[in-house]
C-alpha atoms as a PDB file:
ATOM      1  CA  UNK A   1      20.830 -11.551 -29.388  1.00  0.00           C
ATOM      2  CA  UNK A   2      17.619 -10.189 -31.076  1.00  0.00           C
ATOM      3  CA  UNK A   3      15.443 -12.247 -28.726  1.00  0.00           C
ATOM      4  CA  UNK A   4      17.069 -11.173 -25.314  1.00  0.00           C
ATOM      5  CA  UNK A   5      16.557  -7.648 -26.282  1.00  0.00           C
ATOM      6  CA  UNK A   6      12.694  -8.804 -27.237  1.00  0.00           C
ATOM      7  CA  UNK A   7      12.389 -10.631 -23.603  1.00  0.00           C
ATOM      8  CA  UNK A   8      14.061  -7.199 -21.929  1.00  0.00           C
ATOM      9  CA  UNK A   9      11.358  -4.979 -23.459  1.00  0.00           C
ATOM     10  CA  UNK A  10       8.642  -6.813 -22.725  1.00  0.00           C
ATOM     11  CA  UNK A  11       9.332  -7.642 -19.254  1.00  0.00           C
ATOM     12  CA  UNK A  12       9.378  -3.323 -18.860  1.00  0.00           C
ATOM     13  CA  UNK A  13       6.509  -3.258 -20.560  1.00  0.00           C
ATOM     14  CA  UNK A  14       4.851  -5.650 -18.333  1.00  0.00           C
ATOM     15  CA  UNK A  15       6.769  -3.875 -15.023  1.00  0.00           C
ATOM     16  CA  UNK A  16       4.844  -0.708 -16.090  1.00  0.00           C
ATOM     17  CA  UNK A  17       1.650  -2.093 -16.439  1.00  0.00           C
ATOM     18  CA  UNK A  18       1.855  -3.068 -13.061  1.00  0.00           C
ATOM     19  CA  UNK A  19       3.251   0.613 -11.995  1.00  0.00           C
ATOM     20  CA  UNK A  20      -0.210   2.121 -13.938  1.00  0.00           C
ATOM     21  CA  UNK A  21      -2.717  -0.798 -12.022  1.00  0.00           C
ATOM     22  CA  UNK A  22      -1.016   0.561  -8.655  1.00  0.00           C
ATOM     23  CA  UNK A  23      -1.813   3.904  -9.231  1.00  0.00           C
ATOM     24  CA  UNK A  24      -4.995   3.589 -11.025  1.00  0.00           C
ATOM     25  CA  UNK A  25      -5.452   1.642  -7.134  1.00  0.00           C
ATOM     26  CA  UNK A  26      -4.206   4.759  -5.706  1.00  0.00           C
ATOM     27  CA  UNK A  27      -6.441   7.332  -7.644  1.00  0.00           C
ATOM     28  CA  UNK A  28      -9.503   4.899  -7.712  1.00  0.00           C
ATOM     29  CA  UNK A  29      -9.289   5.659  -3.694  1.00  0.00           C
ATOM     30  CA  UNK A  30      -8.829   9.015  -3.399  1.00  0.00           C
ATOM     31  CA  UNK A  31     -11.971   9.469  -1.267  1.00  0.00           C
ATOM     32  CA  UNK A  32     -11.376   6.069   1.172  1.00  0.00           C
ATOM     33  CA  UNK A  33     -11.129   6.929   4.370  1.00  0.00           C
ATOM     34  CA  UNK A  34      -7.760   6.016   5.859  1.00  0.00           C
ATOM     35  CA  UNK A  35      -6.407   4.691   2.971  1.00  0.00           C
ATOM     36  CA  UNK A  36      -2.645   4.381   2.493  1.00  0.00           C
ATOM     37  CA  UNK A  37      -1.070   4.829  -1.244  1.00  0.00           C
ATOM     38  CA  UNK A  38       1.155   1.521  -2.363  1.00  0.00           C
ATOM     39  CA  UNK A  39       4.573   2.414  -4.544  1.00  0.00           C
ATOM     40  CA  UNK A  40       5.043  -0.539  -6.868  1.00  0.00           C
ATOM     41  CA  UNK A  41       9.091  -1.256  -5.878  1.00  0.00           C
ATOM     42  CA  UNK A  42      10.951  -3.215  -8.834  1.00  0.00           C
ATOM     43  CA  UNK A  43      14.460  -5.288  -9.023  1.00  0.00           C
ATOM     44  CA  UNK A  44      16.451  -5.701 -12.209  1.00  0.00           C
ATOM     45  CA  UNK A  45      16.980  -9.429 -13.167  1.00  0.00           C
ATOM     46  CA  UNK A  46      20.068 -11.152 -13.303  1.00  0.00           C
ATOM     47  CA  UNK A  47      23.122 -10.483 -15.899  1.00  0.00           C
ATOM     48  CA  UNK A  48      24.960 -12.342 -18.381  1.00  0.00           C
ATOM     49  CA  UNK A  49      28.151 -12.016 -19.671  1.00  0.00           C
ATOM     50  CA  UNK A  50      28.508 -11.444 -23.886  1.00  0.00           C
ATOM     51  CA  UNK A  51      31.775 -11.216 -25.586  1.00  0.00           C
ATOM     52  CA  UNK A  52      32.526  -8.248 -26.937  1.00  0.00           C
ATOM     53  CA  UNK A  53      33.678  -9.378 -29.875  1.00  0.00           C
ATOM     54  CA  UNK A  54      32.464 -12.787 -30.612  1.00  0.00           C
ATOM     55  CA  UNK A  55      35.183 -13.659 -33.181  1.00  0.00           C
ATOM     56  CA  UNK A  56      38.015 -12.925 -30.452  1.00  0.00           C
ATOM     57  CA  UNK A  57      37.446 -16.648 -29.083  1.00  0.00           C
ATOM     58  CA  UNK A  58      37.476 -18.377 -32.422  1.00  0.00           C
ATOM     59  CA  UNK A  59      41.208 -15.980 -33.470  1.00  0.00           C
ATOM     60  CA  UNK A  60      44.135 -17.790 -32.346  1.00  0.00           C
ATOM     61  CA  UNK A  61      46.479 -16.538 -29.622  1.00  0.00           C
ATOM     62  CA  UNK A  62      43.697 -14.182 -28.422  1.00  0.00           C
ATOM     63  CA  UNK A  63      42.819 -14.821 -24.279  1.00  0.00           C
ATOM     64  CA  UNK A  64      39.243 -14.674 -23.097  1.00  0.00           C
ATOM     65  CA  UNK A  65      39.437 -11.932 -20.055  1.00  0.00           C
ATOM     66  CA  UNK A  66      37.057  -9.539 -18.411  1.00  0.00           C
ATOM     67  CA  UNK A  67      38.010  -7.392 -20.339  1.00  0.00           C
ATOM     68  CA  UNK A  68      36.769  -9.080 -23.370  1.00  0.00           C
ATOM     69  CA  UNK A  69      33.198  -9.358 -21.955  1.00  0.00           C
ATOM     70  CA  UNK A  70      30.707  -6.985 -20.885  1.00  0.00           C
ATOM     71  CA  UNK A  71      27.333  -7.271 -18.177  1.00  0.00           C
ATOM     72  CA  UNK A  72      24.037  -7.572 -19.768  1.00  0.00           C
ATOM     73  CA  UNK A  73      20.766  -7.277 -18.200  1.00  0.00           C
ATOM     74  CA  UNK A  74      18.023  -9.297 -18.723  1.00  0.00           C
ATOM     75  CA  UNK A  75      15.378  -6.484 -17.704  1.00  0.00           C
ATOM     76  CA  UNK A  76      12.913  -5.558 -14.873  1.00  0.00           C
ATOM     77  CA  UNK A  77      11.060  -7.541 -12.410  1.00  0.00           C
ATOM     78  CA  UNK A  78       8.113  -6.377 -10.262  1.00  0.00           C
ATOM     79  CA  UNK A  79       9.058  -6.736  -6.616  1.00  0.00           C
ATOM     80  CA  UNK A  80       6.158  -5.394  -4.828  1.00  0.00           C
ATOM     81  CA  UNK A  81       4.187  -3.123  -3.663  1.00  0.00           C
ATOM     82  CA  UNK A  82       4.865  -1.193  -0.638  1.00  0.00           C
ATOM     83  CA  UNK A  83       2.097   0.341   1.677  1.00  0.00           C
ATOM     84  CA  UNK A  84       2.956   4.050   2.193  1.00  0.00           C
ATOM     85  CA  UNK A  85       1.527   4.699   6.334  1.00  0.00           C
ATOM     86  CA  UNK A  86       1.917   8.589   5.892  1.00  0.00           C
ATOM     87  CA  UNK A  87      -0.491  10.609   8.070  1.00  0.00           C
ATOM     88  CA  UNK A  88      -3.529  11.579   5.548  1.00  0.00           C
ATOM     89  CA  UNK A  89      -5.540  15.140   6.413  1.00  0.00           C
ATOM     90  CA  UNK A  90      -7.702  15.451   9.464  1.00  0.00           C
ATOM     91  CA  UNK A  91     -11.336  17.096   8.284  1.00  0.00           C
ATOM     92  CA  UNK A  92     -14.171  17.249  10.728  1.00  0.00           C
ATOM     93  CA  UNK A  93     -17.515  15.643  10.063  1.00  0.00           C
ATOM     94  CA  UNK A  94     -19.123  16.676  13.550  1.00  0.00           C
ATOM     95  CA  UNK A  95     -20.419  13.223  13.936  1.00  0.00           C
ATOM     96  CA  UNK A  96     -19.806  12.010  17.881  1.00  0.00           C
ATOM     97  CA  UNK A  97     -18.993   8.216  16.264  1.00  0.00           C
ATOM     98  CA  UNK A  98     -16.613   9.405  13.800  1.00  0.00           C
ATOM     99  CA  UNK A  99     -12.620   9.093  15.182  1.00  0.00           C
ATOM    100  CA  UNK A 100      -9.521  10.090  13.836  1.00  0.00           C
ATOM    101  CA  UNK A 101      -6.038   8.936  15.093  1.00  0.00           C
ATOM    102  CA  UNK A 102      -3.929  11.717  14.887  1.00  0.00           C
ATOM    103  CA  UNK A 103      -0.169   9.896  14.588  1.00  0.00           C
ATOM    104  CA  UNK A 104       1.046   5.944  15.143  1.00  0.00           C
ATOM    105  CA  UNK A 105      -1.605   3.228  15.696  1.00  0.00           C
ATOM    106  CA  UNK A 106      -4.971   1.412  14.365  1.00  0.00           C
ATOM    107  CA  UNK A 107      -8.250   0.505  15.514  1.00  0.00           C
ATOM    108  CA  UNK A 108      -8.396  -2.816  16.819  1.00  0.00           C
ATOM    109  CA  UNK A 109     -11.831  -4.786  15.369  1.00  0.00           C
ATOM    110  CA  UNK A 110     -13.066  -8.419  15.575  1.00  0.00           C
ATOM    111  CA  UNK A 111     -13.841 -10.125  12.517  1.00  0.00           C
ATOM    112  CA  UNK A 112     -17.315 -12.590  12.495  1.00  0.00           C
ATOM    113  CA  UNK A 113     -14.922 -15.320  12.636  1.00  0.00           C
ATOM    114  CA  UNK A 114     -13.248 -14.182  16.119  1.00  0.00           C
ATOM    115  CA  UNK A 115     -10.020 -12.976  14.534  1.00  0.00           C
ATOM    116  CA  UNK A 116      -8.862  -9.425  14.555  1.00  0.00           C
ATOM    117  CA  UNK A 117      -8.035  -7.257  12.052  1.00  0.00           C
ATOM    118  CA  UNK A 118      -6.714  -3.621  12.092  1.00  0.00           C
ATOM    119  CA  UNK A 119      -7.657  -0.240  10.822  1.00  0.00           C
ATOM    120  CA  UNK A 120      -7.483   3.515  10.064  1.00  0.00           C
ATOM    121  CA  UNK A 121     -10.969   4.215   9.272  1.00  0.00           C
ATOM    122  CA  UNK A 122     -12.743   5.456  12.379  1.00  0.00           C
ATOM    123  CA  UNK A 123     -16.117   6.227  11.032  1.00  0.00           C
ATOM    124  CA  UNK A 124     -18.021   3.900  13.242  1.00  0.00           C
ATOM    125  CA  UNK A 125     -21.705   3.242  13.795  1.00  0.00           C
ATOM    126  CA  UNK A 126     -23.923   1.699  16.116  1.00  0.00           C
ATOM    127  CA  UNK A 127     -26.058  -1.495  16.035  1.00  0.00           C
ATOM    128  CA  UNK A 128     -28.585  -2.842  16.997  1.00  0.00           C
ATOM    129  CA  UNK A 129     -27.040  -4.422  20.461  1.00  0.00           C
ATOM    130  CA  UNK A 130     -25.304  -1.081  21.027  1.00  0.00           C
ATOM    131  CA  UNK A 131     -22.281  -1.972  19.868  1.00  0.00           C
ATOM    132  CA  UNK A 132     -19.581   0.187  17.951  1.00  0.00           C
ATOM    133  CA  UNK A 133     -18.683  -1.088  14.747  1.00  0.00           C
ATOM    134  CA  UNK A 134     -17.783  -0.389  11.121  1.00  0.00           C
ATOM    135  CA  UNK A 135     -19.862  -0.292   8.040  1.00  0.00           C
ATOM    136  CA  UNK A 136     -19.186  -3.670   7.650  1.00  0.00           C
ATOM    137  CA  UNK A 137     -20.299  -4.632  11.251  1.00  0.00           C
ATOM    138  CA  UNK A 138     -17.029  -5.605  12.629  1.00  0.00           C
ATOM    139  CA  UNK A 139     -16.964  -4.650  16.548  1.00  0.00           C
ATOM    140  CA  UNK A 140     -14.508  -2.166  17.768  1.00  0.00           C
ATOM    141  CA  UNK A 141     -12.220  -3.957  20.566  1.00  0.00           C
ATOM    142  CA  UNK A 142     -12.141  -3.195  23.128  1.00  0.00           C
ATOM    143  CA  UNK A 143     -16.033  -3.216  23.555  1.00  0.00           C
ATOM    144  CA  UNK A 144     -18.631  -1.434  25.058  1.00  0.00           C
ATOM    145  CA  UNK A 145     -22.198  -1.039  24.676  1.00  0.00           C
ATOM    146  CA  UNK A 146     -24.587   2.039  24.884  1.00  0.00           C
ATOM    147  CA  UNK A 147     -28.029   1.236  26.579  1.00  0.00           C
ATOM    148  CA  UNK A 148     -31.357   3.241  25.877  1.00  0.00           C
ATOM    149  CA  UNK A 149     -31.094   5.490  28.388  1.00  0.00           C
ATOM    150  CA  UNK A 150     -27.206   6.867  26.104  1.00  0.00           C
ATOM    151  CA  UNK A 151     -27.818  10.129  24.271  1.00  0.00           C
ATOM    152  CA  UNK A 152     -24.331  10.666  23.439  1.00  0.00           C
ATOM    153  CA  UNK A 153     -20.896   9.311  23.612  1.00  0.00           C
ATOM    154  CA  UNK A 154     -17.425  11.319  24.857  1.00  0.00           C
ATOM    155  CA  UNK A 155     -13.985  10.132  23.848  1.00  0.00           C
ATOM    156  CA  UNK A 156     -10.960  11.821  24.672  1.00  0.00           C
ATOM    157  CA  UNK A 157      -7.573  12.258  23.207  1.00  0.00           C
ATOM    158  CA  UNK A 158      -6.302   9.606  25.556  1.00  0.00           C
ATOM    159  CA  UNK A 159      -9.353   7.103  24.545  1.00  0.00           C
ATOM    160  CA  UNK A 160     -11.635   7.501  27.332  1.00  0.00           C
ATOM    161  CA  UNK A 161     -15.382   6.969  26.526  1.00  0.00           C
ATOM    162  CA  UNK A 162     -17.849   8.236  28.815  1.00  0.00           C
ATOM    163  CA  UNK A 163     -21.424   8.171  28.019  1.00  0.00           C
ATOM    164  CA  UNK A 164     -23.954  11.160  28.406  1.00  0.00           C
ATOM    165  CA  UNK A 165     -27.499   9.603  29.631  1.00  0.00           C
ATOM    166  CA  UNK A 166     -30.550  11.391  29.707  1.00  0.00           C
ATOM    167  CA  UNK A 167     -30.043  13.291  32.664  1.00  0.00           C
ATOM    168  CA  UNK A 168     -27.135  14.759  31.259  1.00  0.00           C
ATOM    169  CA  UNK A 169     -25.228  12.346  33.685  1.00  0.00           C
ATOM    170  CA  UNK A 170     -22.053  10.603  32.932  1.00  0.00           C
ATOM    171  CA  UNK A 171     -20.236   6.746  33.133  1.00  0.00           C
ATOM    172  CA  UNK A 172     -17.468   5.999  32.041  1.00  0.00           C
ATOM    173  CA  UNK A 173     -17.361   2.784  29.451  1.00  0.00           C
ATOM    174  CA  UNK A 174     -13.813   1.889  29.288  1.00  0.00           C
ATOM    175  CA  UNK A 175     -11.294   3.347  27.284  1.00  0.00           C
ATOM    176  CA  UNK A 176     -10.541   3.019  23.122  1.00  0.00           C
ATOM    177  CA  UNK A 177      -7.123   0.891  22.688  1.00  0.00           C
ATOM    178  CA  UNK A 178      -4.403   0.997  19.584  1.00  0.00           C
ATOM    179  CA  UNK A 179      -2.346  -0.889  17.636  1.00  0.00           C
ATOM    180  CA  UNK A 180       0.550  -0.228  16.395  1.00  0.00           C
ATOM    181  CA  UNK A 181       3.575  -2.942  15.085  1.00  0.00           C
ATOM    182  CA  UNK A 182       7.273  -2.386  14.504  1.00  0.00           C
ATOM    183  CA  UNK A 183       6.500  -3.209  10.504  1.00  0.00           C
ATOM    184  CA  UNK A 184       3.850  -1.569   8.923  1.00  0.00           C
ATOM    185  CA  UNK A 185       4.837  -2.073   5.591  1.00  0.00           C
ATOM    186  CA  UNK A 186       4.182  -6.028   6.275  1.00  0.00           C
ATOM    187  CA  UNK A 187       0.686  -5.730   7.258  1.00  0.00           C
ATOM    188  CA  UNK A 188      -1.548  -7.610   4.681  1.00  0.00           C
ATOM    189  CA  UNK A 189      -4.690  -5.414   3.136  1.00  0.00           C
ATOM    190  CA  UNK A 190      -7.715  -7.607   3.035  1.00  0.00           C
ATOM    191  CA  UNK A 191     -10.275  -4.747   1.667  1.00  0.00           C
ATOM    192  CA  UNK A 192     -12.740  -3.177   3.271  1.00  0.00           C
ATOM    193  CA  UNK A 193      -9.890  -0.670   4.651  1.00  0.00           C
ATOM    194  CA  UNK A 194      -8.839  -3.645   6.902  1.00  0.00           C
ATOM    195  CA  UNK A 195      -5.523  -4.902   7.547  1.00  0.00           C
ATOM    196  CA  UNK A 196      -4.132  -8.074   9.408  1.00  0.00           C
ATOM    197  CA  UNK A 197      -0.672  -9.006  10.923  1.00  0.00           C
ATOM    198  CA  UNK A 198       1.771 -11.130   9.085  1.00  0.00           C
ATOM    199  CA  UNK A 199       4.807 -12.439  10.228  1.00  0.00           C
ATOM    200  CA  UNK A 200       6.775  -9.757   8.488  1.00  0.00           C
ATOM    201  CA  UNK A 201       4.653  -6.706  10.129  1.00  0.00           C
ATOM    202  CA  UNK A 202       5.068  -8.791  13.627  1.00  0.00           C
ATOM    203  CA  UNK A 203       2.818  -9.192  16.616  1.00  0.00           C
ATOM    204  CA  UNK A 204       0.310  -5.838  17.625  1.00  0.00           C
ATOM    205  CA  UNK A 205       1.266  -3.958  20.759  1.00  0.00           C
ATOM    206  CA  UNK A 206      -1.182  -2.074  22.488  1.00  0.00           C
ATOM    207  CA  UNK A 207      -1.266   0.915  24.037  1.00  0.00           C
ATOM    208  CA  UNK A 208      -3.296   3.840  25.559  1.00  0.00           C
ATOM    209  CA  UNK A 209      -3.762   6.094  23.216  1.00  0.00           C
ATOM    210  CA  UNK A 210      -1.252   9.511  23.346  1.00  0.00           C
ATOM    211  CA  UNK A 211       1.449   7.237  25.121  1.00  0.00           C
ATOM    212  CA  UNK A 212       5.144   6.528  23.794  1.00  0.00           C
ATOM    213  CA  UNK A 213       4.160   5.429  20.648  1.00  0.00           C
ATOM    214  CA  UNK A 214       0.684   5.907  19.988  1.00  0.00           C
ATOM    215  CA  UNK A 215      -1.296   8.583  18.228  1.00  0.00           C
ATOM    216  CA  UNK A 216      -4.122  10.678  19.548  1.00  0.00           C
ATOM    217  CA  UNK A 217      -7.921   9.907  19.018  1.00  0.00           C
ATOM    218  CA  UNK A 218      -9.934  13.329  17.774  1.00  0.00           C
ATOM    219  CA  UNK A 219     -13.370  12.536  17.995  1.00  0.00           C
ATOM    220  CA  UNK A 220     -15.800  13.994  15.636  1.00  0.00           C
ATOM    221  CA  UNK A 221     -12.701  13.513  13.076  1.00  0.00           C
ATOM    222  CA  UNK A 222     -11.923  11.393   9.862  1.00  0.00           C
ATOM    223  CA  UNK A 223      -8.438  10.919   8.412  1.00  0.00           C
ATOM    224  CA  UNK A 224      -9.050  11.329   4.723  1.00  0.00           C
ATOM    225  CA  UNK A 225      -6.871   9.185   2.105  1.00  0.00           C
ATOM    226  CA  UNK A 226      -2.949  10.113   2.022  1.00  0.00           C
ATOM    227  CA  UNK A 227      -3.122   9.587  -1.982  1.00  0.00           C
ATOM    228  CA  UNK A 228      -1.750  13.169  -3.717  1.00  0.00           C
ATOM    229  CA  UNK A 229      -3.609  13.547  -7.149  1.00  0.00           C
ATOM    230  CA  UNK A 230      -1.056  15.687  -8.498  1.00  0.00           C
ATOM    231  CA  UNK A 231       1.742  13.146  -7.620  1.00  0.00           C
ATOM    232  CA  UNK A 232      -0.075  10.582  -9.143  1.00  0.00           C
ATOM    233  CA  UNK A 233      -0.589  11.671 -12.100  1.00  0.00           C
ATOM    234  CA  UNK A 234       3.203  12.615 -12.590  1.00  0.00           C
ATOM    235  CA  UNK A 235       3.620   9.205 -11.835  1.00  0.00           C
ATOM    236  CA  UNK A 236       0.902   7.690 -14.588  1.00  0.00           C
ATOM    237  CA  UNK A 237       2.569   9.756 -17.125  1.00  0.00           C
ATOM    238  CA  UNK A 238       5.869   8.609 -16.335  1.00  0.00           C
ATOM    239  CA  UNK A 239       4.785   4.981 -16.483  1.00  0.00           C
ATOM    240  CA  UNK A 240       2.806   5.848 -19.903  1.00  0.00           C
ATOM    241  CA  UNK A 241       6.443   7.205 -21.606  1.00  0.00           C
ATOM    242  CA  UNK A 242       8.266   3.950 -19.735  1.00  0.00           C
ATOM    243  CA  UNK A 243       5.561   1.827 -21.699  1.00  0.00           C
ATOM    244  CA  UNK A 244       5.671   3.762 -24.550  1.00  0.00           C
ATOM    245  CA  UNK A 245       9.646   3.804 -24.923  1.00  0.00           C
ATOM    246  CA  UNK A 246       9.536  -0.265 -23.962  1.00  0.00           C
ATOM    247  CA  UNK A 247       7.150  -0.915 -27.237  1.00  0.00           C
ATOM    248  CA  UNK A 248       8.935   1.274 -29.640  1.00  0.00           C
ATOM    249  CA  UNK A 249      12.148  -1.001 -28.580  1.00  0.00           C
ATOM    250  CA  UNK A 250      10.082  -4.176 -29.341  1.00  0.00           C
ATOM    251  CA  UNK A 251       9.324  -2.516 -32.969  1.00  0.00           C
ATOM    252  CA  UNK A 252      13.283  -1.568 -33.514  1.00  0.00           C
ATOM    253  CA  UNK A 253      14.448  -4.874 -32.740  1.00  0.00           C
ATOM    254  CA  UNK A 254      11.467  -6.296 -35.323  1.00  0.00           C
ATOM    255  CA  UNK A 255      13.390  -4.510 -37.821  1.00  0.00           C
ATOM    256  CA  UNK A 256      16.458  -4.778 -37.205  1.00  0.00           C
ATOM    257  CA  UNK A 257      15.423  -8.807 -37.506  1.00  0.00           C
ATOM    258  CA  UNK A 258      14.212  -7.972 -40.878  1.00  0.00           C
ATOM    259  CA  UNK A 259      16.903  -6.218 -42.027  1.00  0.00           C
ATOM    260  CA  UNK A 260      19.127  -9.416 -41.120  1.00  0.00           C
ATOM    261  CA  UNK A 261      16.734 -11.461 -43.009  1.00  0.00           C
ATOM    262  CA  UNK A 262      16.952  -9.530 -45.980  1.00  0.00           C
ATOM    263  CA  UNK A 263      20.526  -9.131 -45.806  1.00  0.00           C
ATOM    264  CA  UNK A 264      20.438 -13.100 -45.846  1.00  0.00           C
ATOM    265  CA  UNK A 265      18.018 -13.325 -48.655  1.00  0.00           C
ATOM    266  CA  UNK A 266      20.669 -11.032 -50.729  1.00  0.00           C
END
């Protein structure tokens, strides 16, 4: 029928403008630091069966059989959109607060309501109680804090912090832990380049950083976004024809509908 082709088309039409949101997402944070790229994932909707010849029921003597029908779809249906945890680039910013994780894990922070949340953005700064936290002032966890006397901060690959003083002394502050869980893909993005567990991404384990499992910390690092331009914009053009190819077979089925109606008219 006219109208099921109608419904089809406009349900890819509708599937690709949620393709071109998700990468407009994608391209919009290009620049985030530790961002991840989502891939809009779609399932075709369910199938009906059409005679293929619709007077073969009404003829006498003539079965109904498989082989009289065929499968028709009923078009596209977004299913969602999948977080893509590929290791962005590792550029150096020289800044002693700035850390990179350099494989598997997250930053652990504490949200102002006690609850944690989970990150790749390690450009951390200081405040006022000598805390580590991010631009949104969410504490690093495990914490630590830097007196007066602190003129600089050490972290090691394995997460160690140990604090320069001003006689070029050293203590050790505790060491940096990570996160990792067995499902990525089902951690829930809340902005602010923070993620929190769900019960599809399961429970965090921690770790030392560099064991089974974990990444390395650089310090003096930031992992830039893993979003490839160039890939993106293949895929924007390729959602653009999709779109394109869905509308023009909206307008063929318009007139093939008025071609019926003026074959009824006649």
């Amino acid at each position: 029928m006219p109208t099921r082709a109608l419904r089809t088309a406009a349900s890819g039409m509708y599937a690709q403008q949620i393709n071109i949101e998700v990468i407009s997402n994608n391209i919009a944070n290009i620049s985030t630091t530790g961002f991840k790229k989502n891939k809009a994932e779609f399932q075709d909707l369910m199938y009906q069966e059409v005679n293929v010849n619709p007077l073969s029921s009404a003829t006498p003597g003539v079965l109904e059989n498989s082989t009289n029908k065929i499968q028709v779809g009923n078009g596209v249906k977004p299913a969602s959109a999948q977080k893509i945890f590929r290791q962005g680039d590792i550029t150096t910013t020289n800044n002693p607060f700035d850390f990179a994780i350099q494989g598997e894990g997250f930053f652990q922070v504490k949200k102002s309501d006690g609850s944690f949340a989970y990150t790749r953005d390690g450009s951390f700064k200081v405040n006022a109680e000598g805390k580590l936290v991010t631009a949104s002032g969410y504490i690093l966890e495990p914490d630590f804090t830097l007196n007066s006397d602190v003129i600089g901060i050490s972290v090691s690959k394995d997460g160690s912090v140990e604090a320069i003083q001003n006689d070029q002394s050293t203590i050790s502050l505790g060491t940096i832990e990570l996160a990792r869980f067995m499902n990525n893909g089902g951690l829930i993005s809340i902005g602010d380049n923070l993620y929190v567990e769900s019960p599809s991404s399961g429970q965090p384990i921690l770790g030392t950083p560099g064991s089974q499992g974990f990444g390395e910390i650089n310090q003096g690092y930031l992992e830039s976004s893993n979003v490839d331009i160039v890939e993106e914009m293949i895929s924007m053009i390729a959602a653009q024809r999709a779109y394109e190819i869905n509308s023009k077979t909206v307008k063929t089925v318009e007139e093939m509908m008025t071609m019926a109606n003026n074959l009824k008219r006649g």
